[in-house]
Protein backbone atom coordinates (compact mmCIF):
# COMPACT_ATOMS: atom_id res chain seq x y z
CA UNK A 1 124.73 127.83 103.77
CA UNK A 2 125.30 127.84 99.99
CA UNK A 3 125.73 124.07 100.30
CA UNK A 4 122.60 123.39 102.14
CA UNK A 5 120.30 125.45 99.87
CA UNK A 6 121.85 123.69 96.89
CA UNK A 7 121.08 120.41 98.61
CA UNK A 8 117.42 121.37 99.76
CA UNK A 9 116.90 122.61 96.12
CA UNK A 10 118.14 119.43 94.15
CA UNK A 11 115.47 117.43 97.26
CA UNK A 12 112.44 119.60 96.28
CA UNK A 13 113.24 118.42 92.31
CA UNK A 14 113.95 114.87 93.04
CA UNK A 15 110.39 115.17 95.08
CA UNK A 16 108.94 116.57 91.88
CA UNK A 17 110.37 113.80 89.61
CA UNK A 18 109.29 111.59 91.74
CA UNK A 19 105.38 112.78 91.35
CA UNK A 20 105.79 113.24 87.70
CA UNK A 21 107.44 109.61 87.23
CA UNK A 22 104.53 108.30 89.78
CA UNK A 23 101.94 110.09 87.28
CA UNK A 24 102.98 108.79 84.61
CA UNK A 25 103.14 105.27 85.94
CA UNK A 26 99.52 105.84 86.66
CA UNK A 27 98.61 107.31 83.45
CA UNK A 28 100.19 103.75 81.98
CA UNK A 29 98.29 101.73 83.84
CA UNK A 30 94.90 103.39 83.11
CA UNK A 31 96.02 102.66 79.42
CA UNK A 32 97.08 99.15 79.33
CA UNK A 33 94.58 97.00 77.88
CA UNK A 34 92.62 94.47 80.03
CA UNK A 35 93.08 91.23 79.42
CA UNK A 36 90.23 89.01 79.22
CA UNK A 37 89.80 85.60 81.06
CA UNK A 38 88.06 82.77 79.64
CA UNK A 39 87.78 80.91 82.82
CA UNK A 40 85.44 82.07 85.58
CA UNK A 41 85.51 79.64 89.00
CA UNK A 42 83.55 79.74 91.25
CA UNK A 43 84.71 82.92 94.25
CA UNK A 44 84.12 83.77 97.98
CA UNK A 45 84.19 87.28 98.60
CA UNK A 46 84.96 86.97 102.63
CA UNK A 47 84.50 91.05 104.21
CA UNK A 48 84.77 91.12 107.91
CA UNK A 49 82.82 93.91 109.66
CA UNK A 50 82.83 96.08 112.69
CA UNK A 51 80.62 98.80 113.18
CA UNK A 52 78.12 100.86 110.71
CA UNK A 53 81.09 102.90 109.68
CA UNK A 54 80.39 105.60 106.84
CA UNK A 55 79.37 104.25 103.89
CA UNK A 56 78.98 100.95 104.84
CA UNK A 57 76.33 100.09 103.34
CA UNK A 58 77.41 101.61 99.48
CA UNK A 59 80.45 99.44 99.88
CA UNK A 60 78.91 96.77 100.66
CA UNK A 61 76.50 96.55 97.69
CA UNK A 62 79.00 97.84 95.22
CA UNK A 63 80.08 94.05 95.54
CA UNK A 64 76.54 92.66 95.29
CA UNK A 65 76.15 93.62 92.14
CA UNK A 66 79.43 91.88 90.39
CA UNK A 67 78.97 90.73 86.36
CA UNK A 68 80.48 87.49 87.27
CA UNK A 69 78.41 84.81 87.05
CA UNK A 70 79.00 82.46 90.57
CA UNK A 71 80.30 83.95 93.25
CA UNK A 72 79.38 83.79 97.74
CA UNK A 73 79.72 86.87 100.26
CA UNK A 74 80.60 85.76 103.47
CA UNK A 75 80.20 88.71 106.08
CA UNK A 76 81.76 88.48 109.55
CA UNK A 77 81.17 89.96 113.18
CA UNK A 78 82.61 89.62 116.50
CA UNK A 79 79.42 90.68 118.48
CA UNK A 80 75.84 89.77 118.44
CA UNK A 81 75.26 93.63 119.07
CA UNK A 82 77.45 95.23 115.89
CA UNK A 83 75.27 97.29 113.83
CA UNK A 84 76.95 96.15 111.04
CA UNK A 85 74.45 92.92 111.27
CA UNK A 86 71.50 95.15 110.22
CA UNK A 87 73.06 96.37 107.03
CA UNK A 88 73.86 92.99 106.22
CA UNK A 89 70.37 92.20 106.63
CA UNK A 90 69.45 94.98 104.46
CA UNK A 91 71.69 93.75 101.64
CA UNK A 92 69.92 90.18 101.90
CA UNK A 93 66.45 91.53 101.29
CA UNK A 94 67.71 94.12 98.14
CA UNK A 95 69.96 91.50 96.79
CA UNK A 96 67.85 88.26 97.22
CA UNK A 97 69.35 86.53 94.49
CA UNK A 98 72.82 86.69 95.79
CA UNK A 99 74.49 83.90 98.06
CA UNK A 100 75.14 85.86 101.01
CA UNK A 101 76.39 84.57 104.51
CA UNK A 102 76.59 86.12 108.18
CA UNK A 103 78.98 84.61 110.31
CA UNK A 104 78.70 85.77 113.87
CA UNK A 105 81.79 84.34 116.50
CA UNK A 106 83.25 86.32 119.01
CA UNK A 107 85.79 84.00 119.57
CA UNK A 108 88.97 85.62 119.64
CA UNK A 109 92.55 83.64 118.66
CA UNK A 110 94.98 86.32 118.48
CA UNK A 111 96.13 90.37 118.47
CA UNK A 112 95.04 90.49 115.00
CA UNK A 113 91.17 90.91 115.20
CA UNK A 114 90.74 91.34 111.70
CA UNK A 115 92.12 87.99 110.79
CA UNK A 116 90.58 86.13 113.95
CA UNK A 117 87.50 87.53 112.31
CA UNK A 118 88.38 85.73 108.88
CA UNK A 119 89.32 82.64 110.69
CA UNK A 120 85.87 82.40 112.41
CA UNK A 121 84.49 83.14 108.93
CA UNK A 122 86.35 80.31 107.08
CA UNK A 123 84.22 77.47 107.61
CA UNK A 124 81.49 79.57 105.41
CA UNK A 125 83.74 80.04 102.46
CA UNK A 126 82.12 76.77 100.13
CA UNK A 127 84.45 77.99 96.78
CA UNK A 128 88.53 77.63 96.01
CA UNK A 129 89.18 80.69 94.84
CA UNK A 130 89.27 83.40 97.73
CA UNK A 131 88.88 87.31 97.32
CA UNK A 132 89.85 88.79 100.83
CA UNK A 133 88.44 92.15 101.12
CA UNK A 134 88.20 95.28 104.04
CA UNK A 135 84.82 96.87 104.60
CA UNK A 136 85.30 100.03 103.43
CA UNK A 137 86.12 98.99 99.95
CA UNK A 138 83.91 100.07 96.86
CA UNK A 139 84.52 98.29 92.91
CA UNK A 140 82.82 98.48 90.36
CA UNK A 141 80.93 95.83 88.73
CA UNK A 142 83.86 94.18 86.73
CA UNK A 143 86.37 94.33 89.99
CA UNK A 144 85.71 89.96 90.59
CA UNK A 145 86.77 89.35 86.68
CA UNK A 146 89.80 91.68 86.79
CA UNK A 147 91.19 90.21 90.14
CA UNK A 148 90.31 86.79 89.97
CA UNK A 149 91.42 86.54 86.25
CA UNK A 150 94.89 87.80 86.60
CA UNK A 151 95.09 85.28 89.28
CA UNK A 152 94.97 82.44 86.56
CA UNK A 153 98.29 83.53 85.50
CA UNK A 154 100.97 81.53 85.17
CA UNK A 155 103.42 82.00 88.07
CA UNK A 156 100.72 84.13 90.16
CA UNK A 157 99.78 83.07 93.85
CA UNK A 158 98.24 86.38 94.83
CA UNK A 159 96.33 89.32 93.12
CA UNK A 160 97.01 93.01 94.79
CA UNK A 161 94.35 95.69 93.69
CA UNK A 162 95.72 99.75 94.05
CA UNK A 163 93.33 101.68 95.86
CA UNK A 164 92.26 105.22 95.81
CA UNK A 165 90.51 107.41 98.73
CA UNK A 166 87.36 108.95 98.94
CA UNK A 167 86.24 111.04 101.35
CA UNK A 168 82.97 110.08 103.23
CA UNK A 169 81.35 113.07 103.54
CA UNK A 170 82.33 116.84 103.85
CA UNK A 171 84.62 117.06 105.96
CA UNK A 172 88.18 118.73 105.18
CA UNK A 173 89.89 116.20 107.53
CA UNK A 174 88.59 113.33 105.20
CA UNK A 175 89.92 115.40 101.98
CA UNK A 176 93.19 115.49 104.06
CA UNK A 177 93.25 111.56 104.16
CA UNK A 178 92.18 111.03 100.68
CA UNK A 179 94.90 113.30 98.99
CA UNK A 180 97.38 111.16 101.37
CA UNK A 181 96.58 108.43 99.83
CA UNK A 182 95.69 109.18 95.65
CA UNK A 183 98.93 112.09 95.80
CA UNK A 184 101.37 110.34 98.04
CA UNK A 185 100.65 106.18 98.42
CA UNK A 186 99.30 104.96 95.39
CA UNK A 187 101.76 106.48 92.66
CA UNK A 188 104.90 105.40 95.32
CA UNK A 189 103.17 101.82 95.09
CA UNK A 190 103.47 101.62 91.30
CA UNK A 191 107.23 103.40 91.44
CA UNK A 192 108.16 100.20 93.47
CA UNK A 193 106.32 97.68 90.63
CA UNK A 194 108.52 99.70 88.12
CA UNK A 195 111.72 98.49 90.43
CA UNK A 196 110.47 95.10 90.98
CA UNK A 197 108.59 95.17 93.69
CA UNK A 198 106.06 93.27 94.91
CA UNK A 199 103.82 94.82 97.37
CA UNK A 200 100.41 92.76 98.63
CA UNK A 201 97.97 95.77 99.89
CA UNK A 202 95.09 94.77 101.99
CA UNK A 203 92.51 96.73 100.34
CA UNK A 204 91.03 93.36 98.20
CA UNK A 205 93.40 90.64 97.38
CA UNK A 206 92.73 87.11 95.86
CA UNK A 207 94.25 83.75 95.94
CA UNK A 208 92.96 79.98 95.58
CA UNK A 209 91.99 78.00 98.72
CA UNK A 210 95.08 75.66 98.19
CA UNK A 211 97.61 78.71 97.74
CA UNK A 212 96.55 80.03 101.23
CA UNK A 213 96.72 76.21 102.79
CA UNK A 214 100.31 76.14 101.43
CA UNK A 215 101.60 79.12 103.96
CA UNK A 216 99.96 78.06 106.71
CA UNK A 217 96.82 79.34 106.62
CA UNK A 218 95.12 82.24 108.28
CA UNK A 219 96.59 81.59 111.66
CA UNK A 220 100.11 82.29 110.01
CA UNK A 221 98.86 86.02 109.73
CA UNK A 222 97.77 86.29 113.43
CA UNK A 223 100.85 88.34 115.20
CA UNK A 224 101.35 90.74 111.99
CA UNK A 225 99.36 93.71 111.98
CA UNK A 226 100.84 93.97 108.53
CA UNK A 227 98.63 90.67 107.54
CA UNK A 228 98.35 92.05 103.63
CA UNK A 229 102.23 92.30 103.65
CA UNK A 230 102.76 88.93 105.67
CA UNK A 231 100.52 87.25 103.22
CA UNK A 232 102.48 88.56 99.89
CA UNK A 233 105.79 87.96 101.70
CA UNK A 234 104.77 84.41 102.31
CA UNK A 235 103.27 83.59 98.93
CA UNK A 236 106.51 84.83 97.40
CA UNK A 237 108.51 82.39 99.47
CA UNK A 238 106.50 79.86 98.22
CA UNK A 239 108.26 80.75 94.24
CA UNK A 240 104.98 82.41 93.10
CA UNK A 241 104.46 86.17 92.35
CA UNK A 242 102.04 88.57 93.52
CA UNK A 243 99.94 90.24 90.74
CA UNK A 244 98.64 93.75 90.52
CA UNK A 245 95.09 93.33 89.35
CA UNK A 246 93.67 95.75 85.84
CA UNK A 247 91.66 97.97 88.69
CA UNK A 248 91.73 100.64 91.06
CA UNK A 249 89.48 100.02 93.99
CA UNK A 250 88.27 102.79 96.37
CA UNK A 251 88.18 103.19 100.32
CA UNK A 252 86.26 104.88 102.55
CA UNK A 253 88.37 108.00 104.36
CA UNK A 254 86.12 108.75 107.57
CA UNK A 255 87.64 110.26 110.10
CA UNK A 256 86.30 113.53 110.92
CA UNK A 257 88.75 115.14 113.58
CA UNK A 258 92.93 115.71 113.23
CA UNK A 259 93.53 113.38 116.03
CA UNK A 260 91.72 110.47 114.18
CA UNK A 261 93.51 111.41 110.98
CA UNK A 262 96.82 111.37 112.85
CA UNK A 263 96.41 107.78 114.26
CA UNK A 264 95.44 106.33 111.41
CA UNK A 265 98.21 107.29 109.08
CA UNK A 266 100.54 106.76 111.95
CA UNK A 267 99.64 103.40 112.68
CA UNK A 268 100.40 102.85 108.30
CA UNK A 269 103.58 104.65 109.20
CA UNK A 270 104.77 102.89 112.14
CA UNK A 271 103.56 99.37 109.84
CA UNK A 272 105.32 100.46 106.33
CA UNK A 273 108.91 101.74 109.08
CA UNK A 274 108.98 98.23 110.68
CA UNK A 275 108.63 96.52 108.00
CA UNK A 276 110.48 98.36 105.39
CA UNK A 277 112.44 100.66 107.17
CA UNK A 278 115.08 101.78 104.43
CA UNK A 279 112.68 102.68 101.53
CA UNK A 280 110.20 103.99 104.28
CA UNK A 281 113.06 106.90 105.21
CA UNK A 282 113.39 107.43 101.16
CA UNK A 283 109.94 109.07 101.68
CA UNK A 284 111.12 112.06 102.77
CA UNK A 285 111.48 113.35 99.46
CA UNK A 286 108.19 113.31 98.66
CA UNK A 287 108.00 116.31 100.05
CA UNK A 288 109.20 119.05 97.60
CA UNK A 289 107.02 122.52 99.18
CA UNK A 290 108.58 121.54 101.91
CA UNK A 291 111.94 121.51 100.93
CA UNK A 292 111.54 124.63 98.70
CA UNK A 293 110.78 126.10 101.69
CA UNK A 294 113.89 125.06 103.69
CA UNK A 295 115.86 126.43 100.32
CA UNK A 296 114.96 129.99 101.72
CA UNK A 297 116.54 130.53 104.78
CA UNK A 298 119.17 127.98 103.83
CA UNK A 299 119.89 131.04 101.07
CA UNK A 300 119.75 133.64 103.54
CA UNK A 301 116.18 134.80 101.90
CA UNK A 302 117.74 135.11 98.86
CA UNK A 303 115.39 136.24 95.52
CA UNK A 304 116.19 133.01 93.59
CA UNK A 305 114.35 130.86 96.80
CA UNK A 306 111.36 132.69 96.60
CA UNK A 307 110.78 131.90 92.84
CA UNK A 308 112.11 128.71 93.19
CA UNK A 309 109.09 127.89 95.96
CA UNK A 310 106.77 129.24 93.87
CA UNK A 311 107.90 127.30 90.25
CA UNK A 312 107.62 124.20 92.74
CA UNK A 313 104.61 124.65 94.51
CA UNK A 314 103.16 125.47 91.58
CA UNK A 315 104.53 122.32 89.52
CA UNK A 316 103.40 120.16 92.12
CA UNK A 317 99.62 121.53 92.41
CA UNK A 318 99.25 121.09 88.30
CA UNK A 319 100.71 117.74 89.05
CA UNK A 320 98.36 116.88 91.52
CA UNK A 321 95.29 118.12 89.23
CA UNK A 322 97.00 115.87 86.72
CA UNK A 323 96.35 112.65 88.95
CA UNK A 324 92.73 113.69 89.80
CA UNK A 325 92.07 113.38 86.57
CA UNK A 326 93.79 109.82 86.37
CA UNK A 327 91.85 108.68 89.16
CA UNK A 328 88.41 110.52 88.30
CA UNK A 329 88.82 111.41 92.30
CA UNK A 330 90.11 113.30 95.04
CA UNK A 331 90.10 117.10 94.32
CA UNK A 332 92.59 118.65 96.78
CA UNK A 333 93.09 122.43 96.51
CA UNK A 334 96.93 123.53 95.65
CA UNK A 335 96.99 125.71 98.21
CA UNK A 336 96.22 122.92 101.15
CA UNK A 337 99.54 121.27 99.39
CA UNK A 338 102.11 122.97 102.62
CA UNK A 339 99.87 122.21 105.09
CA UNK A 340 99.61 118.36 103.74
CA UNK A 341 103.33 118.07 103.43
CA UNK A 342 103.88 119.16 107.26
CA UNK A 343 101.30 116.94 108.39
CA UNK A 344 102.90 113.74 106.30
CA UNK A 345 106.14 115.30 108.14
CA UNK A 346 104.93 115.15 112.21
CA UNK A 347 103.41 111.65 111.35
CA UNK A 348 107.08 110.38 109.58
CA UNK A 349 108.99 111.73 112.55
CA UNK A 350 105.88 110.53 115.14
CA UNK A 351 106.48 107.38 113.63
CA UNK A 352 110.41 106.69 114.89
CA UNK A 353 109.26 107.28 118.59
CA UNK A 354 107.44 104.02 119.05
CA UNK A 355 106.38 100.37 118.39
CA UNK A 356 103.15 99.96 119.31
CA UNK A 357 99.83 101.03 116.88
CA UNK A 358 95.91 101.25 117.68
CA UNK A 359 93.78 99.46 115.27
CA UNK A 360 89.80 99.67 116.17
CA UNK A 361 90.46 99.90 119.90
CA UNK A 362 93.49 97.26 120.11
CA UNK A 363 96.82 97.85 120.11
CA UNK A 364 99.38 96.10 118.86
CA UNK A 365 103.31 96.03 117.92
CA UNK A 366 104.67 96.66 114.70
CA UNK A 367 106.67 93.62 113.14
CA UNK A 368 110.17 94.47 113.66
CA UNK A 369 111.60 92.93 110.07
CA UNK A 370 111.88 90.64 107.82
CA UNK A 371 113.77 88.17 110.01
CA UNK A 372 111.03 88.17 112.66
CA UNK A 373 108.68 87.94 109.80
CA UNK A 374 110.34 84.53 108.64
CA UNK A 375 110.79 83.28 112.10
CA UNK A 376 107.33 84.01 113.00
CA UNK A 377 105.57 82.25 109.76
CA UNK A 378 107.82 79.27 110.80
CA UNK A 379 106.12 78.98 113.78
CA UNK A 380 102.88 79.80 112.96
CA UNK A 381 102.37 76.32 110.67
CA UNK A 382 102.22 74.70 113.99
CA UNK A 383 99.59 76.71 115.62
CA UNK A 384 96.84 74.45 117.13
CA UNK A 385 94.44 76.17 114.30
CA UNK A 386 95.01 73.98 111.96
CA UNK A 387 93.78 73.78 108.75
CA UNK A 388 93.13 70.54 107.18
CA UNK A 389 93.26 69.03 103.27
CA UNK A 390 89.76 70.59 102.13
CA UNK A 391 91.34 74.43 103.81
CA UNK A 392 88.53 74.00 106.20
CA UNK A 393 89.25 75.07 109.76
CA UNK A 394 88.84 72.32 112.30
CA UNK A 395 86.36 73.75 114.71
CA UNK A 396 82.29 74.34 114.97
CA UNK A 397 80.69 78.05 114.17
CA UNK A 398 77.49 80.06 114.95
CA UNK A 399 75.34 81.24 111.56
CA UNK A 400 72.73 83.55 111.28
């Protein structure tokens, strides 16, 4: 027993290092300067849609009113009866001035409707260099410089923008989901740049017209559910790197019940396990209450436990209040911090007993690895989709 509480103990620490180190990787990038970019091409800003989901409409503008000089929106739907249309609408009579398409094709070419979505939308896109972003996404007004300029670095095929969550409204289940994401996600994502990796996340992502021609266009992403991390994994095979942009975007965190909560993050779980499965089981130590907590009846209830829970629940609450203030976002209280840590827990072990995920009302299979991955993409540059020399998708579309 001796053994075990020693072992629990040194996992709570290595969970706290682990938060401090991801701190101050986030503290470091909130410091480094941002590089300015003489050149400014012209962008398409494609953001496919489905449903008047919370805060919509805020997200949406937040990209209407960009300080970059030329730059098209092209919105998509899947049905002539999505709500979403009307808030488009809306944007088109506050934003006049801005060069703002609505693509609506319910054609469907494969299990990933987001990127059948994009595919219908493609023959819109009139620029070369291509911001790819999801609808619940907010920036601020100098997001299009900071992405699209570190993509005219040498070397770069792809920009990758860290994201924070907000909560939507009130709700504590929404707080739940955003302190998932600013205390868990985004400080592990910078610990992997630190080791070399390079993670694409599908918050808002650029790269030029002729980049995404090279791998095989949008069809190539069709069977992932992982698109963001098919995409990076396929510019990178192509010898070019995929850049972290000088910005922190923020996403919408809706859902309003447990069992919505629950799906969600397992459906990221199941994603990150199949596709990374050895650094996904490393997660367990992010956990430290949890294994502070394990430290006491591995001690036989032993004095020492008790104020060793307390010294780390405590450390890891101050260190959470830390990376609010990093973030300017996502107030979680300290004493929620257990009851986050066993929820991350039931969705790490839900996440071994199955394949399959539900995304907006389809399901679909996690990739199984990287060799599928490879073998897949192969394939995929044959599909009858077929992109031509311009980038431009070989078949007709409805506008409204």
């Amino acid at each position: 027993m001796t053994l075990i509480a020693d072992a629990t103990a040194l996992f709570a620490a290595a969970g706290l290092v682990q938060a401090g180190v991801a701190l101050s990787a986030v503290k470091r990038f909130n410091l480094r300067p941002r590089p300015q970019f003489p050149l400014r091409p012209a962008v398409t800003i494609m953001k496919p849609l489905k449903g008047d989901e919370p805060l919509l409409e805020a997200a949406l503008a937040s990209f209407c009113t960009q300080s970059y000089p030329d730059y098209q929106l092209v919105f998509g739907v899947q049905d002539r009866n999505d709500p979403a249309i009307a808030v488009v609408e809306r944007l088109r009579r506050l934003f006049p001035e801005r060069d703002i398409a609505l693509v609506v094709d319910e054609t469907q070419h494969g299990g990933n409707r987001k990127i059948a979505n994009l595919i219908n939308m493609w023959p819109a896109a009139k620029h070369d260099v291509i911001v790819l972003a999801d609808s619940d996404v907010h920036v601020t007004p100098q997001f299009l410089e900071r992405i699209v300029g570190a993509l005219d670095e040498p070397g770069v095929g792809a920009v990758t923008t860290l994201y924070s969550g907000v909560p939507s409204g009130r709700s504590p289940v929404a707080a739940f989901g955003a302190a998932q994401i600013n205390h868990f996600f985004l400080g592990g994502v910078l610990i992997g740049r630190m080791l070399g990796r390079q993670d694409c996340l599908g918050a808002a992502l650029a790269l030029s017209r002729s980049t995404l021609v090279r791998i095989g266009g949008l069809p190539a992403l069709l069977p992932h559910l992982a698109d963001d991390a098919a995409l990076g994994h396929l510019v990178r095979r192509l010898g070019l790197r995929v850049a972290l942009a000088s910005s922190i975007v923020v996403t919408t965190v809706s859902e309003e019940t447990v069992a919505e909560l629950f799906g969600h993050e397992l459906r990221w779980a199941r994603t990150i396990r199949a596709l990374e499965p050895l650094t996904y089981a490393t997660t367990i130590l992010q956990f430290p209450v949890f294994w502070a907590l394990l430290t006491i009846p591995a001690s036989d209830f032993s004095l020492w436990s008790l104020g060793f829970l307390a010294v780390v629940w405590f450390a890891r609450a101050l260190e959470m209040r830390a990376m609010t203030r990093q973030l300017g976002r996502g107030t979680f209280s300290g004493w929620l911090l257990p009851a986050r840590e066993f929820f991350s827990l039931a969705v790490l072990f839900a996440s071994y007993f199955g394949n399959r995920v539900v995304w907006r009302g389809s399901s679909m299979a996690a990739v199984a690895n990287r060799r599928q991955l490879k073998a897949r993409s192969g394939k995929l540059s044959l599909s009858k989709l077929r992109f031509g020399k311009t980038g431009r998708l070989t078949r007709g579309i409805n506008h409204l």
